[in-house]
Protein backbone atom coordinates (compact mmCIF):
# COMPACT_ATOMS: atom_id res chain seq x y z
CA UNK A 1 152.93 148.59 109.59
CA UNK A 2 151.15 151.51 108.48
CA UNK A 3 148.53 148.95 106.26
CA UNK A 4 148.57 146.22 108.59
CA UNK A 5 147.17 148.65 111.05
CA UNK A 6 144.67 150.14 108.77
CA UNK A 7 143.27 146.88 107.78
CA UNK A 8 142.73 146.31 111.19
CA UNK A 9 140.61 149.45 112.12
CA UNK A 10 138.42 148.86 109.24
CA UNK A 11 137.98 144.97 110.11
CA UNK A 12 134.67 142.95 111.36
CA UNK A 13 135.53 143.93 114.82
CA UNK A 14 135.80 148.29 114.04
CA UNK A 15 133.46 150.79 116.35
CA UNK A 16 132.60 151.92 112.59
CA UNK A 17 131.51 149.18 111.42
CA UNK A 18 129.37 148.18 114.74
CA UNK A 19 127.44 151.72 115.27
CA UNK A 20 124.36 152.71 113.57
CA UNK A 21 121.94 155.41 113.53
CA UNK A 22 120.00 155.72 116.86
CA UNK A 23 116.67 155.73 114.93
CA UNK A 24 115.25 154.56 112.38
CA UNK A 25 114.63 157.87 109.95
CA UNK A 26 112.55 155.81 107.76
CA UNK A 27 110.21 154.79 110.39
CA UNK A 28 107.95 157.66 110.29
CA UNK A 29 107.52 157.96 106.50
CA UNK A 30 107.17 154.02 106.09
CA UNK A 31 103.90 153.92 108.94
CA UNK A 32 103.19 157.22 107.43
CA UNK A 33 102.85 155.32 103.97
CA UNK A 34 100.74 152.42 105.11
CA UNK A 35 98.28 154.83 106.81
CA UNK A 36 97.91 156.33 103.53
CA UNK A 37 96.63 153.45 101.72
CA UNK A 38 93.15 152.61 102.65
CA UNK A 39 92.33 149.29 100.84
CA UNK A 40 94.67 146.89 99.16
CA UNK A 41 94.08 144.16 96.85
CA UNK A 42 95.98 141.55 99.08
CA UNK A 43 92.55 141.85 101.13
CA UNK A 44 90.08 144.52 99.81
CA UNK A 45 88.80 146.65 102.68
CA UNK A 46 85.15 145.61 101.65
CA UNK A 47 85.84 141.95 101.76
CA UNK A 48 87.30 142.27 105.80
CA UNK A 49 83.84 142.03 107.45
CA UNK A 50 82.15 139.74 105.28
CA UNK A 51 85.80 137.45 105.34
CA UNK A 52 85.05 137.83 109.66
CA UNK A 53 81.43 136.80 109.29
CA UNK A 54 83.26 133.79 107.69
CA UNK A 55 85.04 132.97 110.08
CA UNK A 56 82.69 133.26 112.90
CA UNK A 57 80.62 130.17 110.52
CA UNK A 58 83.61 128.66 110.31
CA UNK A 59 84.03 127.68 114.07
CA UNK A 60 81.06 126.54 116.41
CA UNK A 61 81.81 129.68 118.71
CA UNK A 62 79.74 128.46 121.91
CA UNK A 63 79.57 130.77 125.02
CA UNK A 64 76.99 130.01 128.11
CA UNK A 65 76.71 131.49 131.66
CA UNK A 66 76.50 129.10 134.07
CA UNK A 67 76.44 129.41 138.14
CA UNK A 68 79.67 129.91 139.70
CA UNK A 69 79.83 126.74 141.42
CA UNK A 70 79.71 124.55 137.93
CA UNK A 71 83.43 126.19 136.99
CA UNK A 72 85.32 123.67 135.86
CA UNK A 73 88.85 123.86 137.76
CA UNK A 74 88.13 126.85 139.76
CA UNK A 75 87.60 127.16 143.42
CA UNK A 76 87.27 129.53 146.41
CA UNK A 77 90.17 129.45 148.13
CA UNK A 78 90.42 128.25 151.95
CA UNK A 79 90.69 131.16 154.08
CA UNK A 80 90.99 133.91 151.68
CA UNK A 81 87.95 133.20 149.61
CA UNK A 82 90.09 134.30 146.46
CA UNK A 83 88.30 132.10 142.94
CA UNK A 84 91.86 130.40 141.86
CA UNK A 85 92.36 127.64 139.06
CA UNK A 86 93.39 124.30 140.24
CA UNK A 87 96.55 124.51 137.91
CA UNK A 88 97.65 128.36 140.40
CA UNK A 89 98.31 129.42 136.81
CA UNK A 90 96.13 131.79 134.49
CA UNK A 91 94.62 134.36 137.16
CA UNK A 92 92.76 134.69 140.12
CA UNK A 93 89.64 136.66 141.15
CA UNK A 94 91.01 138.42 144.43
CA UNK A 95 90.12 141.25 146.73
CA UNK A 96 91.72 144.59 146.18
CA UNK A 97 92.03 147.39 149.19
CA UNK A 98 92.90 150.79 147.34
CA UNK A 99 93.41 154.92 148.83
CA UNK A 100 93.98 157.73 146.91
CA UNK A 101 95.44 161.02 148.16
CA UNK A 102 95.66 164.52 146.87
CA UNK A 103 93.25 167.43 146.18
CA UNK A 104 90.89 165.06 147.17
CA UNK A 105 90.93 161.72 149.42
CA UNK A 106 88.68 158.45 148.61
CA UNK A 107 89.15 154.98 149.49
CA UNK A 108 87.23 151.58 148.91
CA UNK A 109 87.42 148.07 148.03
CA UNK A 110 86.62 145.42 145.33
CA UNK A 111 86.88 142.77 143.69
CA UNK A 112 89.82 142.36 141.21
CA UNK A 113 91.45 140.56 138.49
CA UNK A 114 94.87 139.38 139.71
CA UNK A 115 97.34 138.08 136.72
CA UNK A 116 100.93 138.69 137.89
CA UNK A 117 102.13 136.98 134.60
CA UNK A 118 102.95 139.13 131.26
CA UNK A 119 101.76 138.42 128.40
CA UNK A 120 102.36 139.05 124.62
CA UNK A 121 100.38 141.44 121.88
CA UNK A 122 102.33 140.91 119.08
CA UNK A 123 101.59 142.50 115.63
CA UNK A 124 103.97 140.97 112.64
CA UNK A 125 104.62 143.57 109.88
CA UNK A 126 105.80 142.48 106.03
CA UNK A 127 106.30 145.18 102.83
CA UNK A 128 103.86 143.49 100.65
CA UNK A 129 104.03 145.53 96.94
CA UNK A 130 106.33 148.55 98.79
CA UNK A 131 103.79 149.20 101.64
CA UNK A 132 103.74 148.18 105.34
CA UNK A 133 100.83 145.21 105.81
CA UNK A 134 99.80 143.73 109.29
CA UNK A 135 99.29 139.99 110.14
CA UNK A 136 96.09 140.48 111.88
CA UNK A 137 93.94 137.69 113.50
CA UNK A 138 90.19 136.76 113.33
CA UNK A 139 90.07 135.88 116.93
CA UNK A 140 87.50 134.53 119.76
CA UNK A 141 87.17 135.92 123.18
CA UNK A 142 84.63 134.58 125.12
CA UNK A 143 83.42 138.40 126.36
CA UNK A 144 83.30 139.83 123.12
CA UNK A 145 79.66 141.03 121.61
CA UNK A 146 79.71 138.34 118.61
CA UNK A 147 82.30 136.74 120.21
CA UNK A 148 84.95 137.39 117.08
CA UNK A 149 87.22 140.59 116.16
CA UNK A 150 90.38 141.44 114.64
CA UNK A 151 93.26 141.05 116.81
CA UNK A 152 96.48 141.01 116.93
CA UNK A 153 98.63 138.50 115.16
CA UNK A 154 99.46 136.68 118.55
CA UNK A 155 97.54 137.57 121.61
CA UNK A 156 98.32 135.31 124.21
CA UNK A 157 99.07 135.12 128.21
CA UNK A 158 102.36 133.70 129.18
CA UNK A 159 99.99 130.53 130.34
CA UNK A 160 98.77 130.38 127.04
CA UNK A 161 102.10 130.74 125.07
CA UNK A 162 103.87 128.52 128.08
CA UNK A 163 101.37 126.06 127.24
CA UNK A 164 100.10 125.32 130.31
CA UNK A 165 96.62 124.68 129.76
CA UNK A 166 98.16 121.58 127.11
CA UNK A 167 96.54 122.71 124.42
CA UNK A 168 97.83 123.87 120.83
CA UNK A 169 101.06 126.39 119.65
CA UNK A 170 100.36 129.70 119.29
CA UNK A 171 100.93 130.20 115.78
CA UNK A 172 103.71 132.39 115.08
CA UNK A 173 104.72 133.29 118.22
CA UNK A 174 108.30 132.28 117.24
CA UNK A 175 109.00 135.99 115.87
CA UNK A 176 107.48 137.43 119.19
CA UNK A 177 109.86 135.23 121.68
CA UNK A 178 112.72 134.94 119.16
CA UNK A 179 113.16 137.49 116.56
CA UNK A 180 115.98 136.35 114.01
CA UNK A 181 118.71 139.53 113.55
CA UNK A 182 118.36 139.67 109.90
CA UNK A 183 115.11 138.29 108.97
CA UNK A 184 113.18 140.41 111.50
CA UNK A 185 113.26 143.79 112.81
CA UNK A 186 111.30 144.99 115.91
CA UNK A 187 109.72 148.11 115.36
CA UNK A 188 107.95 148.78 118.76
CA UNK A 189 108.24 147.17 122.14
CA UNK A 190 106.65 148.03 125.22
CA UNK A 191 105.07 147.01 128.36
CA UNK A 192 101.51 148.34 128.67
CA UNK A 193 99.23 148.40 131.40
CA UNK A 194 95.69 146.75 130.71
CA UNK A 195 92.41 148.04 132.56
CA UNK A 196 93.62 149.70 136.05
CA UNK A 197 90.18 149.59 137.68
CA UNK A 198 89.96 145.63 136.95
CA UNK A 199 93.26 144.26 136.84
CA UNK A 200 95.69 144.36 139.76
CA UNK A 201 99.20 145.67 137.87
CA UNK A 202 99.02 143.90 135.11
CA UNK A 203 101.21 144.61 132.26
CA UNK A 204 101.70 143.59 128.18
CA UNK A 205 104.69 143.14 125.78
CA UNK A 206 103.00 145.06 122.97
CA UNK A 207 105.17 144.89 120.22
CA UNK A 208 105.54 145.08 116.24
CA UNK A 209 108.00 143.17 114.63
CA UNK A 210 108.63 143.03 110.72
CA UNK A 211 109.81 140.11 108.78
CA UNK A 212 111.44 139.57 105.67
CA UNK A 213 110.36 136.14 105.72
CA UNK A 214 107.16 134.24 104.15
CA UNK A 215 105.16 133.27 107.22
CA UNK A 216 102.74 130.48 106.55
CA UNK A 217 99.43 131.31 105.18
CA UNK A 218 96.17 130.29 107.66
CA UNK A 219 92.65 130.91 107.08
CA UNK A 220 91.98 132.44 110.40
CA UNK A 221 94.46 135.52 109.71
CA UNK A 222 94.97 137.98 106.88
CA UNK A 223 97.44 140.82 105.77
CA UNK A 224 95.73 144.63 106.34
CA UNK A 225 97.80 147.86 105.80
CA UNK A 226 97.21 150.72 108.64
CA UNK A 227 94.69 152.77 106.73
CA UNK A 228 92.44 149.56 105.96
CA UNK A 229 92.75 148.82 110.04
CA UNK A 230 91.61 152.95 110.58
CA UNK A 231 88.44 152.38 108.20
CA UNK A 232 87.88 149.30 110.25
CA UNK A 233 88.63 151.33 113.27
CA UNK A 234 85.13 153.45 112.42
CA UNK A 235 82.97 150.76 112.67
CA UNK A 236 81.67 149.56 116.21
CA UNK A 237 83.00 146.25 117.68
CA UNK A 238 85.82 145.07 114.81
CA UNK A 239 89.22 145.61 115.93
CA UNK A 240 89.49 144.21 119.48
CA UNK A 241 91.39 145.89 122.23
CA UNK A 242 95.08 144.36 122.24
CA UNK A 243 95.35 145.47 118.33
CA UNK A 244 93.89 149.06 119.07
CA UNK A 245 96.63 149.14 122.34
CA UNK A 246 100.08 147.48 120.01
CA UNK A 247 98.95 150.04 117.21
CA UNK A 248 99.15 153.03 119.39
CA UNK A 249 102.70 151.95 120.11
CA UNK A 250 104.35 152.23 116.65
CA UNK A 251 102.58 155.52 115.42
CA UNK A 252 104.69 158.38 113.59
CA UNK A 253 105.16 161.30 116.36
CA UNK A 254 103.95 163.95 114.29
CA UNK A 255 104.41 168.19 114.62
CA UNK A 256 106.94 170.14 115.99
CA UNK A 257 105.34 172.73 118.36
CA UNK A 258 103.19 172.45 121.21
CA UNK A 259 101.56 174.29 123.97
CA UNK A 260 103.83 172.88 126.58
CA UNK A 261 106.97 170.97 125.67
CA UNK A 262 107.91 166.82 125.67
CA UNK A 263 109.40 167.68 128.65
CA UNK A 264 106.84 169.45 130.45
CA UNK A 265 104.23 166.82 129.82
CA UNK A 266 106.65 164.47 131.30
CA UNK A 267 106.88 166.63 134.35
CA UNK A 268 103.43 167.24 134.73
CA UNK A 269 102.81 163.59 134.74
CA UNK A 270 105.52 162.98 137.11
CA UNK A 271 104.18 166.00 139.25
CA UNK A 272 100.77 164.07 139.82
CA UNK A 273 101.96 160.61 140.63
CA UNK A 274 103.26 162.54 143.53
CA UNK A 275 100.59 164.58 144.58
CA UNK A 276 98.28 161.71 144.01
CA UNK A 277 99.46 159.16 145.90
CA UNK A 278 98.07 155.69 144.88
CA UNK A 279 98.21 153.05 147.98
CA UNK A 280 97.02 149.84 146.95
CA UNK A 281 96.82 145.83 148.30
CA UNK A 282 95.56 143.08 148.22
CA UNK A 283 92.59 141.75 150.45
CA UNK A 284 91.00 138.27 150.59
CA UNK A 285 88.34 138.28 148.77
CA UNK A 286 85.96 136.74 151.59
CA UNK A 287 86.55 140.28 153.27
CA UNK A 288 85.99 143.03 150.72
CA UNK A 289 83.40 145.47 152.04
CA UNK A 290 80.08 146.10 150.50
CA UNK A 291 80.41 142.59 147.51
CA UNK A 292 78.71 139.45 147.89
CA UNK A 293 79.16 136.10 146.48
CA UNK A 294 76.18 134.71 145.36
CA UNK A 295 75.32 131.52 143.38
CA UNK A 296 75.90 133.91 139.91
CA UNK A 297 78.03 136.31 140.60
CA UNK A 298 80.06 138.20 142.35
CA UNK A 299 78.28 141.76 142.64
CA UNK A 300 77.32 144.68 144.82
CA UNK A 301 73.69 144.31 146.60
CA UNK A 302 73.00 148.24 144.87
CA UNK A 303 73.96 146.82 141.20
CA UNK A 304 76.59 149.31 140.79
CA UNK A 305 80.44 149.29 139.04
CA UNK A 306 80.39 145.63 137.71
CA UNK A 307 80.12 141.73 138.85
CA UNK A 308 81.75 138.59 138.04
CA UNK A 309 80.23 135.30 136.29
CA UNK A 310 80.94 133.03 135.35
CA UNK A 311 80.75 131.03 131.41
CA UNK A 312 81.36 127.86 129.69
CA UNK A 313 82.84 128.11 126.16
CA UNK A 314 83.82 126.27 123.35
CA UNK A 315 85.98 127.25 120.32
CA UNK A 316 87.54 125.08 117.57
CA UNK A 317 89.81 127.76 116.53
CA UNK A 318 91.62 127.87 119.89
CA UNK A 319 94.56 126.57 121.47
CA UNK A 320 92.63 125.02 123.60
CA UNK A 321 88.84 124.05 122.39
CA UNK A 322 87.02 124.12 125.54
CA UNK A 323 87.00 125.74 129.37
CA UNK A 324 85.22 127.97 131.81
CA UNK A 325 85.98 130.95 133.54
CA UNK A 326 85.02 134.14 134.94
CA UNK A 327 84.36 136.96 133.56
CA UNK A 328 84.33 140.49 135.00
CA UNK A 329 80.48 142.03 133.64
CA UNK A 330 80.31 145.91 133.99
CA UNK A 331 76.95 147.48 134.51
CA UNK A 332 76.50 149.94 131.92
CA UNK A 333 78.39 151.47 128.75
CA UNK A 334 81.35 153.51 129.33
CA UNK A 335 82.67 156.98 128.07
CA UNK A 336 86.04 157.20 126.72
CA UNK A 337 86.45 161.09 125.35
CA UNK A 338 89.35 163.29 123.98
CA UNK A 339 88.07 167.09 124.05
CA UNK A 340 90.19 168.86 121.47
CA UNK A 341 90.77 172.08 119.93
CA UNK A 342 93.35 174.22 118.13
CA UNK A 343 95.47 176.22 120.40
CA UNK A 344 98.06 178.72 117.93
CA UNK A 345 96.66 176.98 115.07
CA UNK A 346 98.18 173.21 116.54
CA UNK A 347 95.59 170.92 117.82
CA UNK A 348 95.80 169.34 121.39
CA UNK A 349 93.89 166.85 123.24
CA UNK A 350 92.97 167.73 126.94
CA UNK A 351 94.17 164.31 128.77
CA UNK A 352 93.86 163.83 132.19
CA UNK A 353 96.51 161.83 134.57
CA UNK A 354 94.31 159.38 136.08
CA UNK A 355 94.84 157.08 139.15
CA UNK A 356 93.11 153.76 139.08
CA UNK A 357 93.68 150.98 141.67
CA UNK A 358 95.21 148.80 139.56
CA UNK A 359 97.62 150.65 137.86
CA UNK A 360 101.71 150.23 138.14
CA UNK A 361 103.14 153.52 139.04
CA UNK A 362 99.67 155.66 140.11
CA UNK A 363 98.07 157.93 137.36
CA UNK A 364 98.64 157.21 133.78
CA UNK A 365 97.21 159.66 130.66
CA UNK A 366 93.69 159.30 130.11
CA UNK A 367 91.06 160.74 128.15
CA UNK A 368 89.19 163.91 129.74
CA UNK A 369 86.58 162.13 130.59
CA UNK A 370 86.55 158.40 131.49
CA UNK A 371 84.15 156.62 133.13
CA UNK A 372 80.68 154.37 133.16
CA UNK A 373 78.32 157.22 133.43
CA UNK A 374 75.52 155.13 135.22
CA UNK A 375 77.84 154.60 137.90
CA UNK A 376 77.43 158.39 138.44
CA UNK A 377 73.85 159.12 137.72
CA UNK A 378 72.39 159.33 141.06
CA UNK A 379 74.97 162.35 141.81
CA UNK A 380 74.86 165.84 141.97
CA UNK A 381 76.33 167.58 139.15
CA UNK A 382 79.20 169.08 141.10
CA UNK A 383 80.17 165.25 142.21
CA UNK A 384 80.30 164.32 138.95
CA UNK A 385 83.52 163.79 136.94
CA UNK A 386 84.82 167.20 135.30
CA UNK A 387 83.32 167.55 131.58
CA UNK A 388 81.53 164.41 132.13
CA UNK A 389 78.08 166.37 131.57
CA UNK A 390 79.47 168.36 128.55
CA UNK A 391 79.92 165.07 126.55
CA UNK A 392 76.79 163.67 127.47
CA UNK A 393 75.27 167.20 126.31
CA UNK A 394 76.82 166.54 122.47
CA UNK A 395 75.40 163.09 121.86
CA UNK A 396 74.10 163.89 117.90
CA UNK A 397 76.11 167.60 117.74
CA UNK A 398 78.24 167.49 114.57
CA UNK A 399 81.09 168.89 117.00
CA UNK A 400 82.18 165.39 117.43
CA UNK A 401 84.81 164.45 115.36
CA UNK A 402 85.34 160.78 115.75
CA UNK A 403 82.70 158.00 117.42
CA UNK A 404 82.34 154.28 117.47
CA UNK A 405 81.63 151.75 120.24
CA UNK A 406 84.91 149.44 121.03
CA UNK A 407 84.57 146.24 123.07
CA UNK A 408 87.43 145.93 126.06
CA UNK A 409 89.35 142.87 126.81
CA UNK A 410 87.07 139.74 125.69
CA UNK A 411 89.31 137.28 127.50
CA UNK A 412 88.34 138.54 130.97
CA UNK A 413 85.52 141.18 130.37
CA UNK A 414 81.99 140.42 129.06
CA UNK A 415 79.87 142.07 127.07
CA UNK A 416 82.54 145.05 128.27
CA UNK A 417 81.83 148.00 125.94
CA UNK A 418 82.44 152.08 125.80
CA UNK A 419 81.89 154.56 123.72
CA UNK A 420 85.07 156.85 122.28
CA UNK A 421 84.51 159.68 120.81
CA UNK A 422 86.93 162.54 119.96
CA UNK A 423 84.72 166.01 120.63
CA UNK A 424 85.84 169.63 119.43
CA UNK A 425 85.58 171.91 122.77
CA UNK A 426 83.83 174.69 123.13
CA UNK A 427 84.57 178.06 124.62
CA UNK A 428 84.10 176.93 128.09
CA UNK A 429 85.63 174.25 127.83
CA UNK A 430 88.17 175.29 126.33
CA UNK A 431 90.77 177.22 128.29
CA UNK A 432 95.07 176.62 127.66
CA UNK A 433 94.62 176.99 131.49
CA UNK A 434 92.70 173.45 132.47
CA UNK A 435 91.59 172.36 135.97
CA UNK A 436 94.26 170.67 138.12
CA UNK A 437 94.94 167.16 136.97
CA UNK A 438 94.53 168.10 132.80
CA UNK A 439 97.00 169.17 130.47
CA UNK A 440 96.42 169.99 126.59
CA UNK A 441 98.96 167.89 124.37
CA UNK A 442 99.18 167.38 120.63
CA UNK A 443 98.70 164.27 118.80
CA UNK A 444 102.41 164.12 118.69
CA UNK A 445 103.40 164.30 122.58
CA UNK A 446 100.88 161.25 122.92
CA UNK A 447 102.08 159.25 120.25
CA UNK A 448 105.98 159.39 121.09
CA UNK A 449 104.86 158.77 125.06
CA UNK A 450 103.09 155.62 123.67
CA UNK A 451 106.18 154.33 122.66
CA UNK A 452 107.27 154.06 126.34
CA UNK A 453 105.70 151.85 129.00
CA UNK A 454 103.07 153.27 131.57
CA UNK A 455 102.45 156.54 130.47
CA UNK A 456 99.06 156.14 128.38
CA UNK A 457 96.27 154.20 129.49
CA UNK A 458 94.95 151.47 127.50
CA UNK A 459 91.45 153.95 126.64
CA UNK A 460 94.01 156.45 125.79
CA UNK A 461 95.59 154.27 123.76
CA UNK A 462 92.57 153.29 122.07
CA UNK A 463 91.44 157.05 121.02
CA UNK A 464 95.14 157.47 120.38
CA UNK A 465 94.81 154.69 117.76
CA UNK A 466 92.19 156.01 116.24
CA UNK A 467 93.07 159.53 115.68
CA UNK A 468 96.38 158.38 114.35
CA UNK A 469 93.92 156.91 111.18
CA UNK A 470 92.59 160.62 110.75
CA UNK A 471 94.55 163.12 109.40
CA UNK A 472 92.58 165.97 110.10
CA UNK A 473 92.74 165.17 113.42
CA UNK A 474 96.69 165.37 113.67
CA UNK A 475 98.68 167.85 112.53
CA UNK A 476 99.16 171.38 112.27
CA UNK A 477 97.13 172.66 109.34
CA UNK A 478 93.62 174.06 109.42
């Protein structure tokens, strides 16, 4: 009896047998690893912009405005005025009422991009020679300055994966919608917001799975480890916005001591989605104040905040090879900056909890300063967003510590592009005490909140990416 029941407790079906460790304790040092290595001879750093130049050749990449009326499929909607597709599917251009209260109280209205479906940013992961490498994806968007960048290995609406335009597979979307227990093991997945100010609450599956499996080779797409993908990360307009917004999610948290603790950040961030309460709705387009439509666009009479057009494109490398659409055109560069210093020796990142129109669940982390700073020219400096002035001030000053130009989404923005910079604060700027709204947190805090859904920004994300490729920008030694 005794053996009969000990053979059972130890059988297929035993709690012991069924429970594993709540994390993964190699996670850390594995990403840790492939940060580390900074070329690789499955693709040699130098080759990965010449290979993308090849690429571009490759395909007859073809993008043209033309007036909004010569959309193929699209329409203004009957009563509303809203630009749809003929299919309902893919998005619509729709009007947007928004009002924000706390310390302050604005309101207004605009045009926005409404895309209640979610959508997939998958990065696949494989140990090639002992070190973590990433399937990424010389892709098109029709927005993007030169039209190709590196993106993730699958990057693709639930239209586009649903196949409702007809056109081809996504290739290897398979270990995105179906991972295999055994052969693949997900090592982030999250739902991410995308641009608040342009999208109406819409969210991404952002996730990195690894495979033990051979996936098939294909000329468009090549194997990078982390650190190549942080030199890339230097230059301007190379690594597209989905990869820089999946990579944030499966950083190493790094550090053990901060000014305030995990918790407190969380609270603090809870704190100010109550006190600044986001109300927003839609609006027919035909009836948003102070926007015109025009035969061209979409815009403000004063030129201001951005304007939709409208483009015909063609690409061979697609699912599908040719369409038209809009595209949302902002007027101007943006900022995206991290002010840093060293507070007890740790260093910390003053982020802000930002409310945009579009967002989910009101404010999200954001850098200090975000914004298009054209948009703000014609303002007093006290109107102005806090620090915006101070960053302008250090354009050349060898107290910035990280800069490159980034494009935004090139499936729905054009010619969308912003500057990030990470910039080492100066006294004044530099209290533990911030104004209302900004909290100091470590590289740490904002890589394990990246792991969850909603709490970082996507331009938070992208700085987030980047200083997770520079080590002195980190951790907790001098």
């Amino acid at each position: 009896m005794t053996g009969q029941h000990t053979a059972a407790a130890v059988g297929p079906r035993s709690p012991a047998r069924i429970l594993r460790p709540r994390s993964d304790l190699t996670h850390g040092d594995r990403v840790a690893a492939s940060l580390a290595v900074r070329d690789s001879a499955v693709k040699p750093t130098a080759e990965v912009t010449r290979w993308l130049a090849e690429r571009r050749d490759a395909h007859a990449f073809r993008v043209n405005r033309i007036p909004l009326r010569e959309l193929d499929g699209w329409h203004f909607a009957p009563g509303t005025g809203d630009l749809v597709h003929r299919s309902g599917r893919f998005f619509t251009i729709a009007g947007l009422e928004v009002s924000i209260e706390g310390s302050y109280a604005t309101s207004w209205q605009q045009p926005v991009i409404r895309q209640p479906e979610t959508g997939i940013l998958g990065l696949l992961a494989k140990e090639i020679d002992g070190v973590l490498h990433f399937l990424m994806q010389a892709k098109m968007e029709p927005g993007n300055p030169d039209l190709l960048q590196l993106s993730p290995t699958v990057q693709a609406t639930r239209s586009n994966y649903t196949r409702a335009h007809g056109g081809a597979r996504v290739k290897y979307l398979d270990y995105f919608v179906g991972p295999e227990p055994g052969r693949d093991h997900v090592l982030a997945d999250s739902l991410q917001s995308e641009h608040g100010s342009w999208f109406y609450r819409k969210s991404n599956r952002n996730m990195v799975v690894e495979t033990r499996d051979d996936p098939p080779e294909d000329k468009d797409f090549c194997w990078l480890t982390l650190g190549q993908i942080g030199e890339l990360l230097r230059l301007d307009d190379v690594v597209n916005m989905d990869a820089r917004s999946v990579l944030a999610c499966v950083l190493p948290d790094r550090g053990a001591t901060a000014l305030h603790t995990d918790t407190d950040v969380v609270s603090w961030l809870t704190a100010e989605r109550s006190r600044q309460l986001l109300l927003a709705g839609p609006r027919p387009l035909c009836d948003v104040a102070e926007w015109t439509v025009g035969e061209e666009a979409i815009e403000r009479p004063d030129g201001r905040y951005f304007q939709v057009v409208a483009v015909a494109a063609e690409a061979p490398s697609r699912e599908v090879t040719g369409w038209s659409q809009p595209l949302v055109e902002p007027r101007g560069e943006g900022i995206a900056a991290f002010l840093t210093r060293r507070i007890g020796g740790v260093r910390h990142f003053l982020a802000q909890a930002r409310a945009e129109g579009g967002l989910v669940h009101g404010p999200e982390i954001a850098p200090t300063v975000q914004c298009t700073p054209g948009n703000y020219a014609h303002l007093p400096a006290p109107e102005r967003p806090p620090f915006l002035d101070d960053v302008l001030a250090c354009a050349g000053s060898p107290r910035i510590r990280y800069e490159a130009v980034h494009s935004e989404e090139g499936g729905r923005f054009l010619n969308a592009q912003s500057r990030y910079l990470v910039i080492e604060a100066d006294e004044a700027q530099s209290s533990p005490e911030p104004p209302c709204g900004y909290r100091w947190v470590t590289y740490g805090q904002l890589a394990a909140l990246a792991r969850y859904g909603h709490c970082l920004n996507v331009q938070a994300r992208t700085l987030l990416a980047c200083i997770g490729t520079i080590p002195e920008l980190q951790g907790d030694a001098p």
